[in-house]
PDB file of N, CA and C in Angstrom:
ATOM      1  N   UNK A   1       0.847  -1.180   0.000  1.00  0.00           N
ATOM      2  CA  UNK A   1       0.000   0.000   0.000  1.00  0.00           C
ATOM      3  C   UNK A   1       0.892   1.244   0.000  1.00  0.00           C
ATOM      4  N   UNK A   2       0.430   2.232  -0.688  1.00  0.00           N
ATOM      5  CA  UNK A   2       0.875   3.728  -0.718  1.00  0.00           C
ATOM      6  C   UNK A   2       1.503   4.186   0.822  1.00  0.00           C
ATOM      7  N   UNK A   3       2.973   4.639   0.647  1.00  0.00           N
ATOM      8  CA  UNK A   3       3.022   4.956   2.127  1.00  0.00           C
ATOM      9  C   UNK A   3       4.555   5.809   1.992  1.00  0.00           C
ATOM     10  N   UNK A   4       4.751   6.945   2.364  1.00  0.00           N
ATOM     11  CA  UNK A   4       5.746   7.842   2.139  1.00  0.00           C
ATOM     12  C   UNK A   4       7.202   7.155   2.220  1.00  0.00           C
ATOM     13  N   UNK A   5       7.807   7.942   1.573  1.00  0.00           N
ATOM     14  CA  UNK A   5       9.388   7.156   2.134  1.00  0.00           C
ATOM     15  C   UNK A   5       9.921   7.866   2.740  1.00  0.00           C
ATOM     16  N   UNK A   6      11.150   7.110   4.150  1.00  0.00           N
ATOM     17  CA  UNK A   6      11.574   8.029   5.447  1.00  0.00           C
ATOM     18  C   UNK A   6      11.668   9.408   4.971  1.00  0.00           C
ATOM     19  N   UNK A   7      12.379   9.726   3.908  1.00  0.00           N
ATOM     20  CA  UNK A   7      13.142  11.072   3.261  1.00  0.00           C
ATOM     21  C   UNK A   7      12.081  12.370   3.133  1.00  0.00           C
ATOM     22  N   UNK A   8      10.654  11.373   2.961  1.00  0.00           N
ATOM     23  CA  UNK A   8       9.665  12.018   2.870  1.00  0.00           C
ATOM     24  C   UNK A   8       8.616  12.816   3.285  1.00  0.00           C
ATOM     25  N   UNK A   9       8.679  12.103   5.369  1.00  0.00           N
ATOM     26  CA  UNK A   9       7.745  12.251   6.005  1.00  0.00           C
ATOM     27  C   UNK A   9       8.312  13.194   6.516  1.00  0.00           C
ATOM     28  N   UNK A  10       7.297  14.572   6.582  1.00  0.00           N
ATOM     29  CA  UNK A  10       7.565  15.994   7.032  1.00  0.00           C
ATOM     30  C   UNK A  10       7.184  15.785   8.334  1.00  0.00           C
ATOM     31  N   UNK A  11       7.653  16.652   9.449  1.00  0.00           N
ATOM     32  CA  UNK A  11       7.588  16.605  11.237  1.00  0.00           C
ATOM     33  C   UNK A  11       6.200  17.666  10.949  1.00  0.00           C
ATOM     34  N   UNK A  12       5.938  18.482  10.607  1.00  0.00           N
ATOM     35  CA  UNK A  12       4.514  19.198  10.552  1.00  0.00           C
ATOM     36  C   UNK A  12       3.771  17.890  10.180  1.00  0.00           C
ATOM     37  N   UNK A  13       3.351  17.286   9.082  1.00  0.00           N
ATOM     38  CA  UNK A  13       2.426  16.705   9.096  1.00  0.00           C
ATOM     39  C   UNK A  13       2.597  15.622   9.750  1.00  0.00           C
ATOM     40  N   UNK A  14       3.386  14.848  10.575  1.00  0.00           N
ATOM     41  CA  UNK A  14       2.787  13.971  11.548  1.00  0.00           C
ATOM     42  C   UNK A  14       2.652  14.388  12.525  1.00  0.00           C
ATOM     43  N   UNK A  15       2.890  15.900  13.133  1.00  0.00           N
ATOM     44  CA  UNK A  15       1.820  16.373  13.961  1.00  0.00           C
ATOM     45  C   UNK A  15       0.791  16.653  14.368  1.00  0.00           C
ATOM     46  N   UNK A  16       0.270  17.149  12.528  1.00  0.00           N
ATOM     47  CA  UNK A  16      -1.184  17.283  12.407  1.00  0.00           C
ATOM     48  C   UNK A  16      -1.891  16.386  12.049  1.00  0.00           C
ATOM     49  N   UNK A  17      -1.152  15.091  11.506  1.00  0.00           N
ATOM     50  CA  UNK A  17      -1.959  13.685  12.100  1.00  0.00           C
ATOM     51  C   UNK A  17      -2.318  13.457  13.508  1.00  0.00           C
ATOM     52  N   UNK A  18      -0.921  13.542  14.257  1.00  0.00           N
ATOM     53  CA  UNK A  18      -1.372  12.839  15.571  1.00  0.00           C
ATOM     54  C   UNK A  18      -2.061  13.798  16.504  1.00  0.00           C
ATOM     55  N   UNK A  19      -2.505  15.368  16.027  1.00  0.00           N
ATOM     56  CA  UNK A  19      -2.888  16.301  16.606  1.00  0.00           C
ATOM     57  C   UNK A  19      -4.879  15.732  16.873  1.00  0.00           C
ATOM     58  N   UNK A  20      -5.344  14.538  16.253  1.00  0.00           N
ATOM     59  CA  UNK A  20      -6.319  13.997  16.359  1.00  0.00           C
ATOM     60  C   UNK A  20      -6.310  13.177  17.343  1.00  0.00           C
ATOM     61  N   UNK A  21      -6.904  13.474  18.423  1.00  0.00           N
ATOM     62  CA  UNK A  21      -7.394  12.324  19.646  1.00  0.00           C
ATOM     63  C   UNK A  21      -7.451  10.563  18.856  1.00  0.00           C
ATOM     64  N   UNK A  22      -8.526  10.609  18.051  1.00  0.00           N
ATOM     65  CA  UNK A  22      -8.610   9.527  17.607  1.00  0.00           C
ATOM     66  C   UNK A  22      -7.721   8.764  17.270  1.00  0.00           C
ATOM     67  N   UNK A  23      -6.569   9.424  16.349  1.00  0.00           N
ATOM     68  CA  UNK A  23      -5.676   8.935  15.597  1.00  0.00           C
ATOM     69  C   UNK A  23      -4.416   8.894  16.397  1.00  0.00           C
ATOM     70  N   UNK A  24      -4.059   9.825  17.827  1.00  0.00           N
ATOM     71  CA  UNK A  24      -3.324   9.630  18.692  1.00  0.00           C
ATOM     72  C   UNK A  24      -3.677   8.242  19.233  1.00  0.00           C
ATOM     73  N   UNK A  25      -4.885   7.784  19.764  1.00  0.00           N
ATOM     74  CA  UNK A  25      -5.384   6.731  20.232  1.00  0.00           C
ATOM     75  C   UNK A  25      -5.422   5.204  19.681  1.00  0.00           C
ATOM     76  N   UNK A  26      -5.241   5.019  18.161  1.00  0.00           N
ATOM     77  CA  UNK A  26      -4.755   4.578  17.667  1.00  0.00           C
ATOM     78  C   UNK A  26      -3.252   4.368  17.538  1.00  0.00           C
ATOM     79  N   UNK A  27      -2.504   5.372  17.184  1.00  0.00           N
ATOM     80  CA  UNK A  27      -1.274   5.502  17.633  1.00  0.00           C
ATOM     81  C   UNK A  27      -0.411   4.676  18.771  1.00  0.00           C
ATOM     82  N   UNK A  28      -1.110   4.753  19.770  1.00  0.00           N
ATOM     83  CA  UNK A  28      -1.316   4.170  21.439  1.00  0.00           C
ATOM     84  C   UNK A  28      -1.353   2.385  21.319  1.00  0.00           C
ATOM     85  N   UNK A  29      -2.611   2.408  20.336  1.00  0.00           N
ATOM     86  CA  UNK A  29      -3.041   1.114  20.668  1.00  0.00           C
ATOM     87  C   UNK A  29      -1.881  -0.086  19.569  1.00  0.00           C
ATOM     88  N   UNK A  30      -1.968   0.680  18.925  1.00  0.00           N
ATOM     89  CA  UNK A  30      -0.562   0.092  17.636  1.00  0.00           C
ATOM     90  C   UNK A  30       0.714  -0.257  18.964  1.00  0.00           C
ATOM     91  N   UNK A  31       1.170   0.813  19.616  1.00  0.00           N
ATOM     92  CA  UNK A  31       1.966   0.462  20.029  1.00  0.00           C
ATOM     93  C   UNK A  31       2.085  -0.503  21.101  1.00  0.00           C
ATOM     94  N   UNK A  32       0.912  -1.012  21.490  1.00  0.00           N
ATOM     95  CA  UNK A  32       0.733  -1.472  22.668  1.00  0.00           C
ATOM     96  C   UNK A  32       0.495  -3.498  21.949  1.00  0.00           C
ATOM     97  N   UNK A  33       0.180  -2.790  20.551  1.00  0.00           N
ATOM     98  CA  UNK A  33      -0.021  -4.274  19.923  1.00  0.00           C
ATOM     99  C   UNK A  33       1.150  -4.988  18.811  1.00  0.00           C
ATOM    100  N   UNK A  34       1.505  -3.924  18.462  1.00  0.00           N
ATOM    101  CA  UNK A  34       2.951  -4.151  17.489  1.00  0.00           C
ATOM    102  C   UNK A  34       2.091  -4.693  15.870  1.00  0.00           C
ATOM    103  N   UNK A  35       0.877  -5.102  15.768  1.00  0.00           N
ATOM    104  CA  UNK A  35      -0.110  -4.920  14.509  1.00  0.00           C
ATOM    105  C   UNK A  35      -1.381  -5.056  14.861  1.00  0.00           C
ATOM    106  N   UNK A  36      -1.991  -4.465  13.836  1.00  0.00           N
ATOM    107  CA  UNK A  36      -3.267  -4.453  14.099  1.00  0.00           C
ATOM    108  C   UNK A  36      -4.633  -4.441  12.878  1.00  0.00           C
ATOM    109  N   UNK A  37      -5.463  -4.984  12.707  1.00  0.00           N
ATOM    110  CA  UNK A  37      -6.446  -4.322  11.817  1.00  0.00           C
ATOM    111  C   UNK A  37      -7.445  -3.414  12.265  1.00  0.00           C
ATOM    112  N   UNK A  38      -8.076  -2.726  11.656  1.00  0.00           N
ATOM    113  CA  UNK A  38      -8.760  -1.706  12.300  1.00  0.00           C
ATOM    114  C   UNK A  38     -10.458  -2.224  12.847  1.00  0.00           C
ATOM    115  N   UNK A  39     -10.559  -3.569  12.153  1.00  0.00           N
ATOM    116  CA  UNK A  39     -11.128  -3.929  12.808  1.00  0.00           C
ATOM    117  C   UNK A  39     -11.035  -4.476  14.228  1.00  0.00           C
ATOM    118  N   UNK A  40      -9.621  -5.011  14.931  1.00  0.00           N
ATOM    119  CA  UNK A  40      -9.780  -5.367  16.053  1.00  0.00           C
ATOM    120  C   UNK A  40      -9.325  -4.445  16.804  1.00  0.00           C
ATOM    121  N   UNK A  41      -8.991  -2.972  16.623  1.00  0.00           N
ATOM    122  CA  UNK A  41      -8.629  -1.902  17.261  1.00  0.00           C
ATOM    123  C   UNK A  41     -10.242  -1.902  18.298  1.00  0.00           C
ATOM    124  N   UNK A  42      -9.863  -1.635  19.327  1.00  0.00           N
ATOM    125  CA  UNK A  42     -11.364  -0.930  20.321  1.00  0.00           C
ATOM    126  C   UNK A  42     -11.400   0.362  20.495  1.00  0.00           C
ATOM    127  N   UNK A  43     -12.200   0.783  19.173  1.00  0.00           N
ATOM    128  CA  UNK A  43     -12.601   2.292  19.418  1.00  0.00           C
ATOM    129  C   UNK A  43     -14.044   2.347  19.645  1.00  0.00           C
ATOM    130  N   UNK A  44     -14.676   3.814  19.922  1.00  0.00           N
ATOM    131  CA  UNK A  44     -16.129   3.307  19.983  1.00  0.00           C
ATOM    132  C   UNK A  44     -16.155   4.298  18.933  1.00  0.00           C
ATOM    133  N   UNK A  45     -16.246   4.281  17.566  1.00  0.00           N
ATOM    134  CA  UNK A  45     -16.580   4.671  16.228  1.00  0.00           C
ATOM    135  C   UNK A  45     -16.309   3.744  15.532  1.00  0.00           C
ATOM    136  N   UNK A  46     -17.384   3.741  14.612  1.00  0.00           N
ATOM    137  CA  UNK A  46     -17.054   2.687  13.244  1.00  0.00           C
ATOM    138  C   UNK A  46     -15.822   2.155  12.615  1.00  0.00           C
ATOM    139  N   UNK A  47     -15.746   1.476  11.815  1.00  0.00           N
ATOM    140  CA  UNK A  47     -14.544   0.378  11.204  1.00  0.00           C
ATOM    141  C   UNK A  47     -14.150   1.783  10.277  1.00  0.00           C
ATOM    142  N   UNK A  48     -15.461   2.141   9.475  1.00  0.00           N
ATOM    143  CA  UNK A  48     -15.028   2.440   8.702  1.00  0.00           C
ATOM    144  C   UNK A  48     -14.327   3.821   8.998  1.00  0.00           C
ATOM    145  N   UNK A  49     -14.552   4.548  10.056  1.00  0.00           N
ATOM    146  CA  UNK A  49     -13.817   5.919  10.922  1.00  0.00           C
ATOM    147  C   UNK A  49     -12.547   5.242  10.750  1.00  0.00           C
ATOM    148  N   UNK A  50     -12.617   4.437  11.938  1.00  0.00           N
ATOM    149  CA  UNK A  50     -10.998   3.808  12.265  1.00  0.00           C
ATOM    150  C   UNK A  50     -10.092   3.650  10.903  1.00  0.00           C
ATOM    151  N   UNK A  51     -10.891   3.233   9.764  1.00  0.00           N
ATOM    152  CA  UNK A  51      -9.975   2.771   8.496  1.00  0.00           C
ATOM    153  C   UNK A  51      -9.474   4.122   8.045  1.00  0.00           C
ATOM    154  N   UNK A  52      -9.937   5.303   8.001  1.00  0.00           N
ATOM    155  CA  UNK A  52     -10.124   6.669   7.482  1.00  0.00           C
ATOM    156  C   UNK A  52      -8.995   7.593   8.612  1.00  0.00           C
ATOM    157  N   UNK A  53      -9.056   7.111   9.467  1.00  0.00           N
ATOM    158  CA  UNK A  53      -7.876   7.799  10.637  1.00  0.00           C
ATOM    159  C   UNK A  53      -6.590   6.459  10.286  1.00  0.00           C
ATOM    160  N   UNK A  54      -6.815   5.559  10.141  1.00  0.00           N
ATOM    161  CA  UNK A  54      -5.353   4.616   9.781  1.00  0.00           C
ATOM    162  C   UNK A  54      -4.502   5.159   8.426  1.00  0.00           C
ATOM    163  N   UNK A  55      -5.919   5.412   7.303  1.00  0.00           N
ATOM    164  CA  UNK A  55      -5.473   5.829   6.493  1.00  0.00           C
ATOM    165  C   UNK A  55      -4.474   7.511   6.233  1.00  0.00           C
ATOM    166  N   UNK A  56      -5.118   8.182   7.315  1.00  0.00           N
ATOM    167  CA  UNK A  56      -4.183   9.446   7.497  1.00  0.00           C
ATOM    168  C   UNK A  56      -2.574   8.982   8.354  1.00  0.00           C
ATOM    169  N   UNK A  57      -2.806   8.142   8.750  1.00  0.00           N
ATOM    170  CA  UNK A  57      -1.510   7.878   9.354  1.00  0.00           C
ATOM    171  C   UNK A  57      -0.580   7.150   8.964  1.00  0.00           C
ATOM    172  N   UNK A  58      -1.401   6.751   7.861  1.00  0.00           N
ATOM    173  CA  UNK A  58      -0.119   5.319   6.552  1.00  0.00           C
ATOM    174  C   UNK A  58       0.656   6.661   5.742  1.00  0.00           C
ATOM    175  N   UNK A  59      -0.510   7.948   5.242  1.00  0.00           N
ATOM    176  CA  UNK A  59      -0.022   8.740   4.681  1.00  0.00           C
ATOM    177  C   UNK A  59       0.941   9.789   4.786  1.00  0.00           C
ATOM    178  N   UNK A  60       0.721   9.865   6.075  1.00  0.00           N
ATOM    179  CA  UNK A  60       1.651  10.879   6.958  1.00  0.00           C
ATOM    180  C   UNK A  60       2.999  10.326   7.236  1.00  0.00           C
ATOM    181  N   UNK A  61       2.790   8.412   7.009  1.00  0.00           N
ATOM    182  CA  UNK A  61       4.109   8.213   7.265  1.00  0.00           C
ATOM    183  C   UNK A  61       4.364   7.539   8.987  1.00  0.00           C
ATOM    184  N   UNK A  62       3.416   7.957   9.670  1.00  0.00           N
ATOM    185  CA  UNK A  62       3.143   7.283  10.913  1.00  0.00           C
ATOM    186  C   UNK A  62       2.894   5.669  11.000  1.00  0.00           C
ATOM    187  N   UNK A  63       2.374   4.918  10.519  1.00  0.00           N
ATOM    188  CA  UNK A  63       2.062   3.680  10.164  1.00  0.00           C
ATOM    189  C   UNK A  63       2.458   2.959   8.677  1.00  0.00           C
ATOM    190  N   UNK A  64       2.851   1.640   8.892  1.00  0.00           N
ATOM    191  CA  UNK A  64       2.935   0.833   7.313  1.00  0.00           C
ATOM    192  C   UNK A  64       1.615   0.236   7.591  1.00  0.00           C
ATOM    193  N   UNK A  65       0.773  -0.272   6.367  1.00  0.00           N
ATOM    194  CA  UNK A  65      -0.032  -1.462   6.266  1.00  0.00           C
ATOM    195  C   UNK A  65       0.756  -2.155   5.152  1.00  0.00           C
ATOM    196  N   UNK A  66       0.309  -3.121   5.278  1.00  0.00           N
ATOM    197  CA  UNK A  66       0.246  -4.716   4.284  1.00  0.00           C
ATOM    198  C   UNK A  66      -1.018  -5.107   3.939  1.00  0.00           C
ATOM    199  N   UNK A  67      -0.717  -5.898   2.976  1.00  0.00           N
ATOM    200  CA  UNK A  67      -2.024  -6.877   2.373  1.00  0.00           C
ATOM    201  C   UNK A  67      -2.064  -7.935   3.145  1.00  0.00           C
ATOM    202  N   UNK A  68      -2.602  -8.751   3.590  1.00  0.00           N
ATOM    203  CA  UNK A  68      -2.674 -10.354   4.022  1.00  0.00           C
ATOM    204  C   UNK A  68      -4.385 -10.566   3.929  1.00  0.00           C
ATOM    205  N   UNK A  69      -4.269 -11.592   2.290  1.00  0.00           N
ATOM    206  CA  UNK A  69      -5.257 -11.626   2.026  1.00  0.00           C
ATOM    207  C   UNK A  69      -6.635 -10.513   1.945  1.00  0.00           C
ATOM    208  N   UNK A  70      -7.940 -10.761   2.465  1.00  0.00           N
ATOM    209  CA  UNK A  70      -8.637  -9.700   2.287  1.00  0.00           C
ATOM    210  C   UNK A  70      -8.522  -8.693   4.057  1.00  0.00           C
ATOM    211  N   UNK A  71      -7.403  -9.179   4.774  1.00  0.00           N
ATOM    212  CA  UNK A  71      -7.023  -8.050   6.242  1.00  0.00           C
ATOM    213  C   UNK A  71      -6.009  -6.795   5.473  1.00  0.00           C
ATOM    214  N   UNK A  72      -5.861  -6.012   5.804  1.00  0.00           N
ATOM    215  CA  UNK A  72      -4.444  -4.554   6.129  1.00  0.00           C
ATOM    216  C   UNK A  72      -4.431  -4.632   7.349  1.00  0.00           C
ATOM    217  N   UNK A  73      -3.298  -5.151   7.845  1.00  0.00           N
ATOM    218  CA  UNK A  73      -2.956  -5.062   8.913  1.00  0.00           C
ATOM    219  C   UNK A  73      -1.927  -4.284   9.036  1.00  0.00           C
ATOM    220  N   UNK A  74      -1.735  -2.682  10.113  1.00  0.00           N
ATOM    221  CA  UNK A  74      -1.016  -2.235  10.440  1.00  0.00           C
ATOM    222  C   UNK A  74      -0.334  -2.191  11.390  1.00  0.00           C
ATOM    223  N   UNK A  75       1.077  -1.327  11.729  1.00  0.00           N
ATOM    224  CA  UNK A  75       2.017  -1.263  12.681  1.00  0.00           C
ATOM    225  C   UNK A  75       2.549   0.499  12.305  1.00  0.00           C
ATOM    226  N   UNK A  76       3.243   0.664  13.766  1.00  0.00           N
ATOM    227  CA  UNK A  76       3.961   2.184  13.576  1.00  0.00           C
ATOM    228  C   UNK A  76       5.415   1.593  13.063  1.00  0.00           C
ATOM    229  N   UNK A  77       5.751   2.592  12.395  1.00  0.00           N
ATOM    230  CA  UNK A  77       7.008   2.936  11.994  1.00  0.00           C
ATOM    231  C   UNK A  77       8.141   3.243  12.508  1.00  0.00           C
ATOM    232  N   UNK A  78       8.130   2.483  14.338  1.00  0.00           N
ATOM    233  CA  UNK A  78       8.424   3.032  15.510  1.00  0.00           C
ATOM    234  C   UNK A  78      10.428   3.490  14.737  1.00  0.00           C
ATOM    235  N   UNK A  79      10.888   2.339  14.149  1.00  0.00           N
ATOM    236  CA  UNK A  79      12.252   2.754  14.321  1.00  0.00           C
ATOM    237  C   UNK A  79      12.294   3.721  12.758  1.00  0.00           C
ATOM    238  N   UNK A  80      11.778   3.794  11.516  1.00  0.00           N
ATOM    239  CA  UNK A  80      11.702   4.569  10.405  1.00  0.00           C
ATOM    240  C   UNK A  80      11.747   6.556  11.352  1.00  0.00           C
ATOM    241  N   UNK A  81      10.847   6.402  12.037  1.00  0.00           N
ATOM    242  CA  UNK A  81      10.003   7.728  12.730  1.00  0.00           C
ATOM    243  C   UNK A  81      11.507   7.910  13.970  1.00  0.00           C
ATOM    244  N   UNK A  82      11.947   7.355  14.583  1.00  0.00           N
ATOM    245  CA  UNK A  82      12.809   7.572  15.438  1.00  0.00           C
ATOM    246  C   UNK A  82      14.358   7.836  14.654  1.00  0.00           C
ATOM    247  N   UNK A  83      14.759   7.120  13.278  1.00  0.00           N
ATOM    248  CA  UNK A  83      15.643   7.835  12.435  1.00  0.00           C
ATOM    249  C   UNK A  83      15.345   8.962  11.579  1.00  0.00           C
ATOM    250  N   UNK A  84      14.182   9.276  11.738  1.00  0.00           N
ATOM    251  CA  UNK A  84      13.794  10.641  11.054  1.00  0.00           C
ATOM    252  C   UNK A  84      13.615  11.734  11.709  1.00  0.00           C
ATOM    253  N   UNK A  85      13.177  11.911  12.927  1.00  0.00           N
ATOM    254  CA  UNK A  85      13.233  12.164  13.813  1.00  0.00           C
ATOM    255  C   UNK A  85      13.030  11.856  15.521  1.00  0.00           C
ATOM    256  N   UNK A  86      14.441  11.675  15.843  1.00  0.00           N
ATOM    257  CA  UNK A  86      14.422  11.134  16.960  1.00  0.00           C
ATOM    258  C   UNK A  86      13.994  11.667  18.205  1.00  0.00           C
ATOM    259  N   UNK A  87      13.641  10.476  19.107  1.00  0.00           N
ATOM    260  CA  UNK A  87      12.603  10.624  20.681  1.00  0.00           C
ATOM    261  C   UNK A  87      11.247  11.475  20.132  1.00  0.00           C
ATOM    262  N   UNK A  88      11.039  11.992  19.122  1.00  0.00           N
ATOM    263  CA  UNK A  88       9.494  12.283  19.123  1.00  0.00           C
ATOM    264  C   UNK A  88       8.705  11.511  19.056  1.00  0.00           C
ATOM    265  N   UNK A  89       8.094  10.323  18.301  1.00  0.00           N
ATOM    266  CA  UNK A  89       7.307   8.875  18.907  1.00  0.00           C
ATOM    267  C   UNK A  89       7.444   8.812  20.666  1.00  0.00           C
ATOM    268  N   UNK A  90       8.581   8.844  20.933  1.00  0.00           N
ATOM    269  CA  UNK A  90       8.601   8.063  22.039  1.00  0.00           C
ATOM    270  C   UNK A  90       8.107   8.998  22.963  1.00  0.00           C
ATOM    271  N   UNK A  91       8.592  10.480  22.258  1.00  0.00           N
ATOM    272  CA  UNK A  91       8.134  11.991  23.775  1.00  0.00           C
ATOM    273  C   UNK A  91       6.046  11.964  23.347  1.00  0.00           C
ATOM    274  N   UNK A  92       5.654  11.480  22.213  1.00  0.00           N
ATOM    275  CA  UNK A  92       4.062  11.836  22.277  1.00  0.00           C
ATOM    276  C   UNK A  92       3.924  10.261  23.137  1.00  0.00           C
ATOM    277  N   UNK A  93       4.333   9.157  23.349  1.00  0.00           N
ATOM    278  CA  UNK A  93       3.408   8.233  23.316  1.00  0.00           C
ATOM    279  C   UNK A  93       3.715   7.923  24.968  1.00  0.00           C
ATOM    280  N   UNK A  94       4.064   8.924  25.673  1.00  0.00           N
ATOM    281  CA  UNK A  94       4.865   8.947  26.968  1.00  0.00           C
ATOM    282  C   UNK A  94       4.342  10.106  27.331  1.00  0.00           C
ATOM    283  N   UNK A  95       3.730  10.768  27.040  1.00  0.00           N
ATOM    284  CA  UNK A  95       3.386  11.938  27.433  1.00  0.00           C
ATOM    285  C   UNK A  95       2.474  12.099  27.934  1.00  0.00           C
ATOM    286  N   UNK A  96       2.105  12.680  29.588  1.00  0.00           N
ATOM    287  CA  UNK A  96       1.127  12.839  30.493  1.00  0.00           C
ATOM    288  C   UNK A  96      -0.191  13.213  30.017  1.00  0.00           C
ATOM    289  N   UNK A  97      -0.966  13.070  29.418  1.00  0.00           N
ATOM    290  CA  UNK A  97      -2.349  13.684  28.972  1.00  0.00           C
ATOM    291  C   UNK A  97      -2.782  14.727  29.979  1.00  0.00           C
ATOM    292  N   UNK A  98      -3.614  15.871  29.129  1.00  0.00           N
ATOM    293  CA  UNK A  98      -3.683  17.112  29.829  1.00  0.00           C
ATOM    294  C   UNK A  98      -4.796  16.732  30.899  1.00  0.00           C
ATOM    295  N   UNK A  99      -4.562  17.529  31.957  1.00  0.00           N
ATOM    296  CA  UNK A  99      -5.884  17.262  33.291  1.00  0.00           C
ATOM    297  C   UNK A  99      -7.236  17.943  32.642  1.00  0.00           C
ATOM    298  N   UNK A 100      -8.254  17.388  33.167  1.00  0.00           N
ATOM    299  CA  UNK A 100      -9.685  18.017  32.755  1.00  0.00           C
ATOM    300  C   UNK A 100      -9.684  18.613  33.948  1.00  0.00           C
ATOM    301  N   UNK A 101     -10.705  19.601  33.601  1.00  0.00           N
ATOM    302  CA  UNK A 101     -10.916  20.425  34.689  1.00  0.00           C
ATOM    303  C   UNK A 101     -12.170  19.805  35.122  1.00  0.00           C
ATOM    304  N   UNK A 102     -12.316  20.024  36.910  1.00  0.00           N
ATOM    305  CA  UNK A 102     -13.032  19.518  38.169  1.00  0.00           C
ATOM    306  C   UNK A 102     -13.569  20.741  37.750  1.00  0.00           C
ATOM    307  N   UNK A 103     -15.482  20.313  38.189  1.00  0.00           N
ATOM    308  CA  UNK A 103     -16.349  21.044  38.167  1.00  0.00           C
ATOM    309  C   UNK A 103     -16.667  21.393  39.587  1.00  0.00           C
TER     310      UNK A 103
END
């Protein structure tokens, strides 16, 4: 599948990929699984959301997919993204989430 090469992926736009909750959350769950299809990701939005936020993140260069048969199963680009630019993967996916505010 279509998917940038290292030389390619600009640090603005995988910010403004991962600048999406959703697609941060994904992000998360990739890493926590090492692959995934978007069907067995647990989001509470549709397959077809989840496929549409994977797909911004194959493009951005954040994620590879593959074919296997009729699955795409994806993974992050953990070491591609860390020679392109390094400790940023590792400073978003480590990073304290902001406090909500108490009513």
């Amino acid at each position: 599948m279509a998917q940038p090469d290292l030389d390619e992926i600009d640090v603005s736009t995988v910010l403004q990929a991962l600048a999406d909750p959703m697609r941060l959350r994904i992000v998360q769950l990739l890493d926590q699984t090492d692959e995934s299809t978007c069907t067995a990701l647990d989001l509470p939005v549709k397959v077809s959301t989840v496929s549409h936020h994977v797909n911004v993140l194959r493009h951005s260069g954040i994620v590879s997919t593959r074919i296997d048969g009729t699955a795409r199963p994806s993974r992050l680009r953990k070491e591609d993204l860390e020679r392109r630019f390094p400790g940023l993967l590792a400073s978003i996916l480590t990073a304290t989430p902001p406090r909500r505010p108490t009513q």
